[in-house]
PDB file of N, CA and C in Angstrom:
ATOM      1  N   UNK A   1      12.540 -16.061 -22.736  1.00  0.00           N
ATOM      2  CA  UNK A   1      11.509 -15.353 -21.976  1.00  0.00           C
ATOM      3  C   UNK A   1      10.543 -14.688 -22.959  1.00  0.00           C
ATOM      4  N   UNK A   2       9.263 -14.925 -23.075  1.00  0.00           N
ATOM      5  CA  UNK A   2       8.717 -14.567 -23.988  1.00  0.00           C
ATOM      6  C   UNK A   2       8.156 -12.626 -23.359  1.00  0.00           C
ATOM      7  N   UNK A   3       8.054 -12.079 -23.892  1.00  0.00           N
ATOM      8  CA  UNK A   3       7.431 -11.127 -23.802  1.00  0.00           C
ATOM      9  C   UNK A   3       6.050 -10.481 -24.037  1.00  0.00           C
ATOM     10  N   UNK A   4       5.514  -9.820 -23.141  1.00  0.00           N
ATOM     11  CA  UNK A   4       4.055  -9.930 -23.352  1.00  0.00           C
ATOM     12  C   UNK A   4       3.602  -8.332 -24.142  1.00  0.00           C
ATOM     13  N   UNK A   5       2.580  -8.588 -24.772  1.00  0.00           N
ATOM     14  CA  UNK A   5       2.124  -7.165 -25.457  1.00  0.00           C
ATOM     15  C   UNK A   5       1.216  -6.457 -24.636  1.00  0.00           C
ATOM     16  N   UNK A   6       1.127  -5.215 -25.107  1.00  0.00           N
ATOM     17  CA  UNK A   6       0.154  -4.054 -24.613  1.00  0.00           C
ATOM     18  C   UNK A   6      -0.711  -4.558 -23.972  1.00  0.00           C
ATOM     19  N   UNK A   7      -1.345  -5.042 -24.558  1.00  0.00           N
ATOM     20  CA  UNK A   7      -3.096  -5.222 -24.100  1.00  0.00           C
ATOM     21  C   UNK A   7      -3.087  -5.952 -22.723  1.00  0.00           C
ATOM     22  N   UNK A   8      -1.659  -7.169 -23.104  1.00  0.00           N
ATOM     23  CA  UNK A   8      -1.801  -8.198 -21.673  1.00  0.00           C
ATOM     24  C   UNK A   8      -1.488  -7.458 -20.696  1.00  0.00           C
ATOM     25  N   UNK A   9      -0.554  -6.409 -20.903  1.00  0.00           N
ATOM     26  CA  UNK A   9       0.112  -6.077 -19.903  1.00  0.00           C
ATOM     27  C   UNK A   9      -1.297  -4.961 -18.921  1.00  0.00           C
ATOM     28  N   UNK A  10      -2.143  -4.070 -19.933  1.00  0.00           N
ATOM     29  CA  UNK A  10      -3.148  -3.803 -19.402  1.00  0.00           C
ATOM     30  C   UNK A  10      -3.740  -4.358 -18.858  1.00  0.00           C
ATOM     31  N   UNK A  11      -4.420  -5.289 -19.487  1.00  0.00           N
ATOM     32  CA  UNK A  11      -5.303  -6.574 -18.737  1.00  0.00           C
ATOM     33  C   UNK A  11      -5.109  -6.882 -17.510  1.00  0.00           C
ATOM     34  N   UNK A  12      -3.729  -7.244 -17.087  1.00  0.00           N
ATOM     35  CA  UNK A  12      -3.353  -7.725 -16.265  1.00  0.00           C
ATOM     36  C   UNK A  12      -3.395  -6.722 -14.963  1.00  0.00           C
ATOM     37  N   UNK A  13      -2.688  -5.393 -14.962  1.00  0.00           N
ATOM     38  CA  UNK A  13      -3.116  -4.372 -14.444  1.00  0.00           C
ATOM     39  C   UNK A  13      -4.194  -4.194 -13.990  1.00  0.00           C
ATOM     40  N   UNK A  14      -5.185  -4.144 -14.267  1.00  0.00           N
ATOM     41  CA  UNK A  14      -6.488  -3.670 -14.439  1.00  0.00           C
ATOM     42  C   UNK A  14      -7.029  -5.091 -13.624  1.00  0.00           C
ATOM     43  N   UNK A  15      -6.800  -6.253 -13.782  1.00  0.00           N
ATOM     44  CA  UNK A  15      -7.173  -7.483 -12.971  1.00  0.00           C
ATOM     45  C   UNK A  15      -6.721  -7.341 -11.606  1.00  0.00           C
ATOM     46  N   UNK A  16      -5.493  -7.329 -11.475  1.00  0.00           N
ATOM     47  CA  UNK A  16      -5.096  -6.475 -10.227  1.00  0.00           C
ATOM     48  C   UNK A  16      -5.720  -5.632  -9.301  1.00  0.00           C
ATOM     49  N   UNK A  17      -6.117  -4.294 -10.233  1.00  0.00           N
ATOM     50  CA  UNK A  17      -6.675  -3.207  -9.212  1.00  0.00           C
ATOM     51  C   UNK A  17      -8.477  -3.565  -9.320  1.00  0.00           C
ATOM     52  N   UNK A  18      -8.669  -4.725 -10.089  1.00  0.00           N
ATOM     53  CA  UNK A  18     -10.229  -5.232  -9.572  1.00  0.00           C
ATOM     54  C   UNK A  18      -9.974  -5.905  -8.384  1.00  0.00           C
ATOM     55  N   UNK A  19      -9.141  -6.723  -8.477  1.00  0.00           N
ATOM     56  CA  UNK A  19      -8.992  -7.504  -6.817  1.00  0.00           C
ATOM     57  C   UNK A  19      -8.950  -6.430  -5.727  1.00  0.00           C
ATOM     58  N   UNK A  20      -7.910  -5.374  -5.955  1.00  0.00           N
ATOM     59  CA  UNK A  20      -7.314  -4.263  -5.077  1.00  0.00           C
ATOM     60  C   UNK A  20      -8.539  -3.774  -4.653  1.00  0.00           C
ATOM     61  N   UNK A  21      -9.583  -3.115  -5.531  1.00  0.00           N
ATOM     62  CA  UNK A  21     -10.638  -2.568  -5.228  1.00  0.00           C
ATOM     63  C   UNK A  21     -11.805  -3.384  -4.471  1.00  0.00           C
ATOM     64  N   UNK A  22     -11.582  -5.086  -4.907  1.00  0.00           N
ATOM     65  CA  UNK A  22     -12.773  -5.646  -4.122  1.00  0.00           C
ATOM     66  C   UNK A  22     -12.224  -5.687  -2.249  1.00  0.00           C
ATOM     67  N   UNK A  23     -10.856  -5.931  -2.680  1.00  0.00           N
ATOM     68  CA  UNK A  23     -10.110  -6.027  -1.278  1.00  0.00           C
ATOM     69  C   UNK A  23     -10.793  -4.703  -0.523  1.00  0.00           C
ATOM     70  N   UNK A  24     -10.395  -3.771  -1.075  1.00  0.00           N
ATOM     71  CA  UNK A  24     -11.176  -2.310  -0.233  1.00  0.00           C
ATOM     72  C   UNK A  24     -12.428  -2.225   0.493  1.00  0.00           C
ATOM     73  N   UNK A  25     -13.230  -2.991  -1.066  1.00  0.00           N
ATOM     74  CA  UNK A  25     -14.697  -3.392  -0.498  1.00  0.00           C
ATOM     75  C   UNK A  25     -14.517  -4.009   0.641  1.00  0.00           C
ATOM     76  N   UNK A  26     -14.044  -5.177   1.370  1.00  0.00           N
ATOM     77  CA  UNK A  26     -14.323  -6.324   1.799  1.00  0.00           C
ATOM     78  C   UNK A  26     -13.544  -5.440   3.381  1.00  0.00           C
ATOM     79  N   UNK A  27     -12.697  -4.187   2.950  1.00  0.00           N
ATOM     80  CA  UNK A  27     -11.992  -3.689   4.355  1.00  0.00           C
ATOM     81  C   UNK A  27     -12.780  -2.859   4.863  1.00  0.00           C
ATOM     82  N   UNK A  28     -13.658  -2.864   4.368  1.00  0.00           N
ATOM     83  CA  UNK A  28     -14.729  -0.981   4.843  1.00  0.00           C
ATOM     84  C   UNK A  28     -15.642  -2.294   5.455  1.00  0.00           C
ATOM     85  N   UNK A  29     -16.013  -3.264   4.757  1.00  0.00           N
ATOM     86  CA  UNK A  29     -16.962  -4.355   5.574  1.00  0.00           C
ATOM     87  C   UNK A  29     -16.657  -4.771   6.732  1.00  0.00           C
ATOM     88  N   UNK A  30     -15.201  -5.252   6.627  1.00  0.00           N
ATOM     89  CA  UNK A  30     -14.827  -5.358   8.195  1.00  0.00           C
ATOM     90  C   UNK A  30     -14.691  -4.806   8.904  1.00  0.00           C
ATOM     91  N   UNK A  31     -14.240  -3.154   8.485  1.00  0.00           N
ATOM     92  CA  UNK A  31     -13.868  -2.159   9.714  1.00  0.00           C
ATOM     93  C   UNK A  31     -15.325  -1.902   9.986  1.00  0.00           C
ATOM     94  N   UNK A  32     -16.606  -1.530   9.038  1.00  0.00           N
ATOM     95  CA  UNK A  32     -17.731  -1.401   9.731  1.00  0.00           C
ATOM     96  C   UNK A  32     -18.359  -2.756  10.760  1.00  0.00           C
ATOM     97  N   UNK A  33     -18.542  -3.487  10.277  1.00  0.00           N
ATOM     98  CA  UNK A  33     -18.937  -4.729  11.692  1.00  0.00           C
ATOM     99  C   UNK A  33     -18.199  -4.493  12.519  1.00  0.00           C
ATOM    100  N   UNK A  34     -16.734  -4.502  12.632  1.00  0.00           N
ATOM    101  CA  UNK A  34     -15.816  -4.048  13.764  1.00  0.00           C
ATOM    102  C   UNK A  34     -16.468  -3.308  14.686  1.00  0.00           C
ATOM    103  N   UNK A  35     -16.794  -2.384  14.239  1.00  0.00           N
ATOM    104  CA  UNK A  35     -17.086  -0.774  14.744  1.00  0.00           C
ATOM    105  C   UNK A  35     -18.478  -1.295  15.705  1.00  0.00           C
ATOM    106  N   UNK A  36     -19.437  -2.364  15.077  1.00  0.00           N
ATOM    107  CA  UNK A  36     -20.687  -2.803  15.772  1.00  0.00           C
ATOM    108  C   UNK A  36     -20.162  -2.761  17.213  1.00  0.00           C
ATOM    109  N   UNK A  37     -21.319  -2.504  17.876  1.00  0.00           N
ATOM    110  CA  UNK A  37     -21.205  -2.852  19.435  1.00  0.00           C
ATOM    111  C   UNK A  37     -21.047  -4.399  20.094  1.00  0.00           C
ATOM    112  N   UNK A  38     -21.661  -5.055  19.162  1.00  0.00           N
ATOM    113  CA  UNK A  38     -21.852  -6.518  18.872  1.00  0.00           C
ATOM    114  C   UNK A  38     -21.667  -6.671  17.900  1.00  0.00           C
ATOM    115  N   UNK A  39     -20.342  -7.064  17.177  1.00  0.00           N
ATOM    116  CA  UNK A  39     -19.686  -7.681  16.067  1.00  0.00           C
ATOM    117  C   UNK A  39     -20.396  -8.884  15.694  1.00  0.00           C
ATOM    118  N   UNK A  40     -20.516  -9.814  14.454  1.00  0.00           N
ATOM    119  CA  UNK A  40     -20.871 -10.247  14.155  1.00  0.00           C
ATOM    120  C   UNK A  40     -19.582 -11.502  13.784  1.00  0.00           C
ATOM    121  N   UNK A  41     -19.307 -12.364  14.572  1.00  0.00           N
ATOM    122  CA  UNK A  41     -17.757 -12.950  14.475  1.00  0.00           C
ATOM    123  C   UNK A  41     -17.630 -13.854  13.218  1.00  0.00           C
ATOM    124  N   UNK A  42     -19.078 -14.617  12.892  1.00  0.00           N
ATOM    125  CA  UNK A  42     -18.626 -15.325  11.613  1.00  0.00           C
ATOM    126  C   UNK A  42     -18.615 -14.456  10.506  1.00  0.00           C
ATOM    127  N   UNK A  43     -19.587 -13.461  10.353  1.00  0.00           N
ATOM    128  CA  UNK A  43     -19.442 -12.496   8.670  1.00  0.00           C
ATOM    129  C   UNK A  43     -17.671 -12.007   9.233  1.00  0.00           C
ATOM    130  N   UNK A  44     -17.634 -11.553  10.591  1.00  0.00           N
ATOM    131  CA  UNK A  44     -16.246 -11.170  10.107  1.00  0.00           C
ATOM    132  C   UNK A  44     -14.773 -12.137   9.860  1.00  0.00           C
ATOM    133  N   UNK A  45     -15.064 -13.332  10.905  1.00  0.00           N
ATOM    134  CA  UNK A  45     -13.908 -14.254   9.879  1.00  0.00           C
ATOM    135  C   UNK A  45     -14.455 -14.753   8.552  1.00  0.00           C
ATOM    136  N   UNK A  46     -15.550 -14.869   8.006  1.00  0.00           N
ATOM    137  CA  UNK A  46     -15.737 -14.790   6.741  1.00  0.00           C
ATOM    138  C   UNK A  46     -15.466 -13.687   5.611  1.00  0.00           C
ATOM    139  N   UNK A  47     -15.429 -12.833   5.681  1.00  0.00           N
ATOM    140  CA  UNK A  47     -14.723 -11.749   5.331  1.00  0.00           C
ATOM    141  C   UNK A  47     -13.618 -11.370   5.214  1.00  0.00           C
ATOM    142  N   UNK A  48     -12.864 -11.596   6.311  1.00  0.00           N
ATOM    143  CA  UNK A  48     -11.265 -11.824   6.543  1.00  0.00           C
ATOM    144  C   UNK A  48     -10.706 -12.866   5.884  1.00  0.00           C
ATOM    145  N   UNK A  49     -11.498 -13.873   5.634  1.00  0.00           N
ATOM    146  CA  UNK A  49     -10.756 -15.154   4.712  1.00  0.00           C
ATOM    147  C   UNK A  49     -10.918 -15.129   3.584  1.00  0.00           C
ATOM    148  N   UNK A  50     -12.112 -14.147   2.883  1.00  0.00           N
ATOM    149  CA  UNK A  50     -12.035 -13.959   1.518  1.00  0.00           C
ATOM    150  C   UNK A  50     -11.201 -13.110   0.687  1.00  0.00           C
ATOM    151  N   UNK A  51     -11.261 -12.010   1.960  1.00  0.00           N
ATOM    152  CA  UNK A  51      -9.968 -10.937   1.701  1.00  0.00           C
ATOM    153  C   UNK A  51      -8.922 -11.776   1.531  1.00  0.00           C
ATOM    154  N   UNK A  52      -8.476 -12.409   2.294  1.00  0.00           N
ATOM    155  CA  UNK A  52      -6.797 -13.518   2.749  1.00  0.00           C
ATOM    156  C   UNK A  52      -6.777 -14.033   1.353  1.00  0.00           C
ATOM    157  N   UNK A  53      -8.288 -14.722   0.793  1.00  0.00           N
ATOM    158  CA  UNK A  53      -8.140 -15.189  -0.430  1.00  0.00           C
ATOM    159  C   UNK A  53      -7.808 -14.525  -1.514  1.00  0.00           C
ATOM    160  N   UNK A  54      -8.283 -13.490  -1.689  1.00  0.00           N
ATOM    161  CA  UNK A  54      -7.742 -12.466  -2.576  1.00  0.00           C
ATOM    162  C   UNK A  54      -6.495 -11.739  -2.634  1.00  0.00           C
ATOM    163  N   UNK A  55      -6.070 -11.485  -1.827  1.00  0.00           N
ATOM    164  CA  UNK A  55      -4.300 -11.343  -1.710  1.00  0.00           C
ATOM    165  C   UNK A  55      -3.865 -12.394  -2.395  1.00  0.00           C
ATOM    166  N   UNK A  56      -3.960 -13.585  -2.292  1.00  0.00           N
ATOM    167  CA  UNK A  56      -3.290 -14.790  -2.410  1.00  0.00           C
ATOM    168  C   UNK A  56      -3.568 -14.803  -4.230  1.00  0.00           C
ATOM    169  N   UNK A  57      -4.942 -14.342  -4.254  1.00  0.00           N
ATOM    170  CA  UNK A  57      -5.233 -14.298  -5.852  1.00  0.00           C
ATOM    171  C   UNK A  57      -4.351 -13.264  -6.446  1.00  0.00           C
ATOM    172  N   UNK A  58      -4.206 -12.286  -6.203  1.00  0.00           N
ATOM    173  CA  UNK A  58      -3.645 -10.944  -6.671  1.00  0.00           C
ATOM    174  C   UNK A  58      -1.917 -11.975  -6.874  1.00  0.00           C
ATOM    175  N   UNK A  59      -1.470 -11.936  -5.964  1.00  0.00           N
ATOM    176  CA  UNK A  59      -0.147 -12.310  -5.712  1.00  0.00           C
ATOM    177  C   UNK A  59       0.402 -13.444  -6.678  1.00  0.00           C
ATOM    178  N   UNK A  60      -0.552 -14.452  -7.129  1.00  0.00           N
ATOM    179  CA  UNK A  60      -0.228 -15.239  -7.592  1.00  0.00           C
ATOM    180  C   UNK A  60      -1.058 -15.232  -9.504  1.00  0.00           C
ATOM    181  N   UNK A  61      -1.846 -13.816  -9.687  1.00  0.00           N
ATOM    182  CA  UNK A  61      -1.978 -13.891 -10.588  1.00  0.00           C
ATOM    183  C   UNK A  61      -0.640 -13.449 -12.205  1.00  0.00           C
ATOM    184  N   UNK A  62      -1.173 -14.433 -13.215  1.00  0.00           N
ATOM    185  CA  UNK A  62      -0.026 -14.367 -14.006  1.00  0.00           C
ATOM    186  C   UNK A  62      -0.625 -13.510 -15.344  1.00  0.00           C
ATOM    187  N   UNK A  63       0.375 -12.757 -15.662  1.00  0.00           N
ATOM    188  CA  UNK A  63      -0.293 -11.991 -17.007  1.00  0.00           C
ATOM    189  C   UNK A  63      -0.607 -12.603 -18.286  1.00  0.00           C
ATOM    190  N   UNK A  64      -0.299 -14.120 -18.672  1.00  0.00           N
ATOM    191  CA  UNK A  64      -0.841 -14.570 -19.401  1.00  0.00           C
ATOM    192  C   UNK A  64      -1.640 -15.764 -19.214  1.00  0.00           C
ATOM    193  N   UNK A  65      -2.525 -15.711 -18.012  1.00  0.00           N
ATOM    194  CA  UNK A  65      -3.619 -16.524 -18.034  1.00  0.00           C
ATOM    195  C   UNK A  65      -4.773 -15.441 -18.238  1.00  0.00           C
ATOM    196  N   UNK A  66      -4.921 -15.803 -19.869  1.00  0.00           N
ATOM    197  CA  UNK A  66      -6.076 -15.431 -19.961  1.00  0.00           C
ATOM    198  C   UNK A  66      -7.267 -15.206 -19.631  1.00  0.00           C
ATOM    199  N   UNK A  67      -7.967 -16.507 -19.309  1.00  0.00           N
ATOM    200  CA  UNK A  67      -9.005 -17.036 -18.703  1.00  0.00           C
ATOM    201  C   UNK A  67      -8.970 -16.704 -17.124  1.00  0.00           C
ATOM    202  N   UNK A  68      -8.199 -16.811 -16.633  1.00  0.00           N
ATOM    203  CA  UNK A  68      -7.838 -16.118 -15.116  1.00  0.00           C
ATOM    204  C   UNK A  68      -8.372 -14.041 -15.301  1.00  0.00           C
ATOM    205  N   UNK A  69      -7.318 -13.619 -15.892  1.00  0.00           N
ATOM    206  CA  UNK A  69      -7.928 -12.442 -15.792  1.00  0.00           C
ATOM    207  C   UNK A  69      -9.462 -12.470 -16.509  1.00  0.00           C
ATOM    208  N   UNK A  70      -9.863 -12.991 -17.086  1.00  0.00           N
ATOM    209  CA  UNK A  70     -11.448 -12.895 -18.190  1.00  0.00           C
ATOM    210  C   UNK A  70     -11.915 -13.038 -16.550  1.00  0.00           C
ATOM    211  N   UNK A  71     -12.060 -13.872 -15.963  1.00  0.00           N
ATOM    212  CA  UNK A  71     -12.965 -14.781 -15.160  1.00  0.00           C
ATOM    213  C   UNK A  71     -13.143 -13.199 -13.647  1.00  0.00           C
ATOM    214  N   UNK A  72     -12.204 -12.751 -13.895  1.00  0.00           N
ATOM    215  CA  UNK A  72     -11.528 -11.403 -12.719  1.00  0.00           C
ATOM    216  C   UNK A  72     -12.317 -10.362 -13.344  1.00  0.00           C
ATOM    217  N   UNK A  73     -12.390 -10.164 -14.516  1.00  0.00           N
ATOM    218  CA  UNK A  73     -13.233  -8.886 -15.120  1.00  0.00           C
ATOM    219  C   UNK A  73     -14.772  -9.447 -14.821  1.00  0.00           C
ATOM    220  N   UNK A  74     -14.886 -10.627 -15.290  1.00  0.00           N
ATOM    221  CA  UNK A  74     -16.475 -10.823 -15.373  1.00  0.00           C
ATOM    222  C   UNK A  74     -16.646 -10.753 -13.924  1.00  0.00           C
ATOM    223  N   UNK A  75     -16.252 -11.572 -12.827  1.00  0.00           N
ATOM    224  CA  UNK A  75     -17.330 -12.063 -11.653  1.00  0.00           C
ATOM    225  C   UNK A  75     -17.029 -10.874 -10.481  1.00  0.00           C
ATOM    226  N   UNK A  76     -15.585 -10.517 -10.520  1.00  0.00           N
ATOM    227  CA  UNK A  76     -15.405  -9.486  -9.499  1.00  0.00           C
ATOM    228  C   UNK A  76     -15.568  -7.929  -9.939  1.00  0.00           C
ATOM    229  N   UNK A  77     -15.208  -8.006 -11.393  1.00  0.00           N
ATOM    230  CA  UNK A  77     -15.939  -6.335 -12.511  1.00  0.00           C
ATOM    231  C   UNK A  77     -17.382  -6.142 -11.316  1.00  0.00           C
ATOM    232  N   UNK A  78     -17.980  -7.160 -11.682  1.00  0.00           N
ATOM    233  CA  UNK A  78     -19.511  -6.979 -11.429  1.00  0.00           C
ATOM    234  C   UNK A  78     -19.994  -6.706 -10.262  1.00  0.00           C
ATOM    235  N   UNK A  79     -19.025  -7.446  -9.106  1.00  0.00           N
ATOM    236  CA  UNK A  79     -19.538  -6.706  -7.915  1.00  0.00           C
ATOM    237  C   UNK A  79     -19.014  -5.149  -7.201  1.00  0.00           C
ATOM    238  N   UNK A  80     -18.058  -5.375  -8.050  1.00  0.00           N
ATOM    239  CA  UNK A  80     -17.231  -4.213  -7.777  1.00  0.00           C
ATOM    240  C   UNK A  80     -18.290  -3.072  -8.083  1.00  0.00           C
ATOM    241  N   UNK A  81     -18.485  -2.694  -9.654  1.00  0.00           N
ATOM    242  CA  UNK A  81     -19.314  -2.056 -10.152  1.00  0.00           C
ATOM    243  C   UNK A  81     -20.587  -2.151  -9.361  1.00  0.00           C
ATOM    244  N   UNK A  82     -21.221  -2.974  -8.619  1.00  0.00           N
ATOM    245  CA  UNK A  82     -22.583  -2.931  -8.239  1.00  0.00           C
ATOM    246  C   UNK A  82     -22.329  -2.286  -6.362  1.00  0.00           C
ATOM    247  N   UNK A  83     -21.075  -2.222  -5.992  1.00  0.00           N
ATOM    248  CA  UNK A  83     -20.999  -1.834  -4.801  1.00  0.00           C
ATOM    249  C   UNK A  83     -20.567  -0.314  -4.996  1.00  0.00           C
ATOM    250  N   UNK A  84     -20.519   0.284  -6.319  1.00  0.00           N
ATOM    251  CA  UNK A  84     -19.757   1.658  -6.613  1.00  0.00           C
ATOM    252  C   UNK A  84     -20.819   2.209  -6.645  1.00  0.00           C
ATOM    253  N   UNK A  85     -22.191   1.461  -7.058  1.00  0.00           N
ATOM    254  CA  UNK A  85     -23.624   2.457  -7.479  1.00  0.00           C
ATOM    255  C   UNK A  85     -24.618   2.781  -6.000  1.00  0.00           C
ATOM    256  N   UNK A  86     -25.371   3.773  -6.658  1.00  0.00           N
ATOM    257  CA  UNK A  86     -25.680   4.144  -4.979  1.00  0.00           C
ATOM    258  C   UNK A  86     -27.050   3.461  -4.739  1.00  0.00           C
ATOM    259  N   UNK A  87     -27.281   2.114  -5.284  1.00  0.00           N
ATOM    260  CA  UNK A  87     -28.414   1.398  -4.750  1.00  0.00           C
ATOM    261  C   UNK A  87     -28.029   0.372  -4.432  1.00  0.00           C
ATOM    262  N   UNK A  88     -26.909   0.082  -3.722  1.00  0.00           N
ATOM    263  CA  UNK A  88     -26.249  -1.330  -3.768  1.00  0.00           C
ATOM    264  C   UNK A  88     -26.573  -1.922  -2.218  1.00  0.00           C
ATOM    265  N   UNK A  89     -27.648  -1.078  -1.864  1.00  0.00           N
ATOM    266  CA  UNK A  89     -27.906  -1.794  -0.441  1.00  0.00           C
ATOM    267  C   UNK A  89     -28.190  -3.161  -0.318  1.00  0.00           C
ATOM    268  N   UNK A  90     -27.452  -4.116   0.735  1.00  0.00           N
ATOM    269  CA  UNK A  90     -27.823  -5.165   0.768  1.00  0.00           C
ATOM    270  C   UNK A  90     -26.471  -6.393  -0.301  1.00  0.00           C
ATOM    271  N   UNK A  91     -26.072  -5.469  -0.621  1.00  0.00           N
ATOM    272  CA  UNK A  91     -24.672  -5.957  -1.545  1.00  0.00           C
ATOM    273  C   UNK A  91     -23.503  -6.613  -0.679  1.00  0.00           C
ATOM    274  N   UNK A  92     -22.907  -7.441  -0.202  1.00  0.00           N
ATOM    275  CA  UNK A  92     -21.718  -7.798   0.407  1.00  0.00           C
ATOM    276  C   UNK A  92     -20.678  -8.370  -0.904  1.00  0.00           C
ATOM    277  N   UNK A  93     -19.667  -8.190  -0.478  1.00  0.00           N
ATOM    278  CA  UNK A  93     -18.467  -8.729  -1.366  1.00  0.00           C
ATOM    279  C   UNK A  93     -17.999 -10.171  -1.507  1.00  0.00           C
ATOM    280  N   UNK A  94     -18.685 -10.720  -0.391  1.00  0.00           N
ATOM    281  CA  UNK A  94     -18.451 -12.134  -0.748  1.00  0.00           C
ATOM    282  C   UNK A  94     -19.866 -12.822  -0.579  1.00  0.00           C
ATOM    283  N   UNK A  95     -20.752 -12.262  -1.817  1.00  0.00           N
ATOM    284  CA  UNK A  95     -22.159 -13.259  -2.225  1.00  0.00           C
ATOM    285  C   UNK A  95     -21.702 -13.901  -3.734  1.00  0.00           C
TER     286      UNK A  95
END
């Protein structure tokens, strides 16, 4: 069993609670359309299946695929970060 060092074990962490956090994003999206008087049924099964997808990512991510977590910092870092700032109007989690 090989054992993994510091950094991966951070990495990996930290890839995690980017998914965790986009997941959040993607639950405040659904509970708000929810909340519409007139829901919007495809953004919300679209939404719901990206979330579904991301569980499935989280769950099945491994601490030494590199390129897996790189690919998690770059594309989901970024929206994450751009939905945390307060001009992010017009931002959804799965563009």
């Amino acid at each position: 069993m090989r054992e993994w060092t510091q950094a991966e074990s951070i990495a990996y962490e930290c890839a995690q609670a980017t998914i965790t956090d986009l997941i959040a994003v993607l639950s405040g999206q659904i509970a708000e359309e929810s909340s519409n008087p007139r829901p919007n049924a495809v953004r919300l099964a679209s939404s719901r299946a990206e979330r579904f997808r991301l569980f499935r990512e989280r769950a099945g991510l491994q601490v030494d695929d590199h390129a897996h977590i790189d690919h998690i910092f770059a594309e989901y870092g970024t929206l994450v970060r751009a939905w945390r700032t307060p001009s992010r109007q017009g931002i959804t989690a799965n563009t």
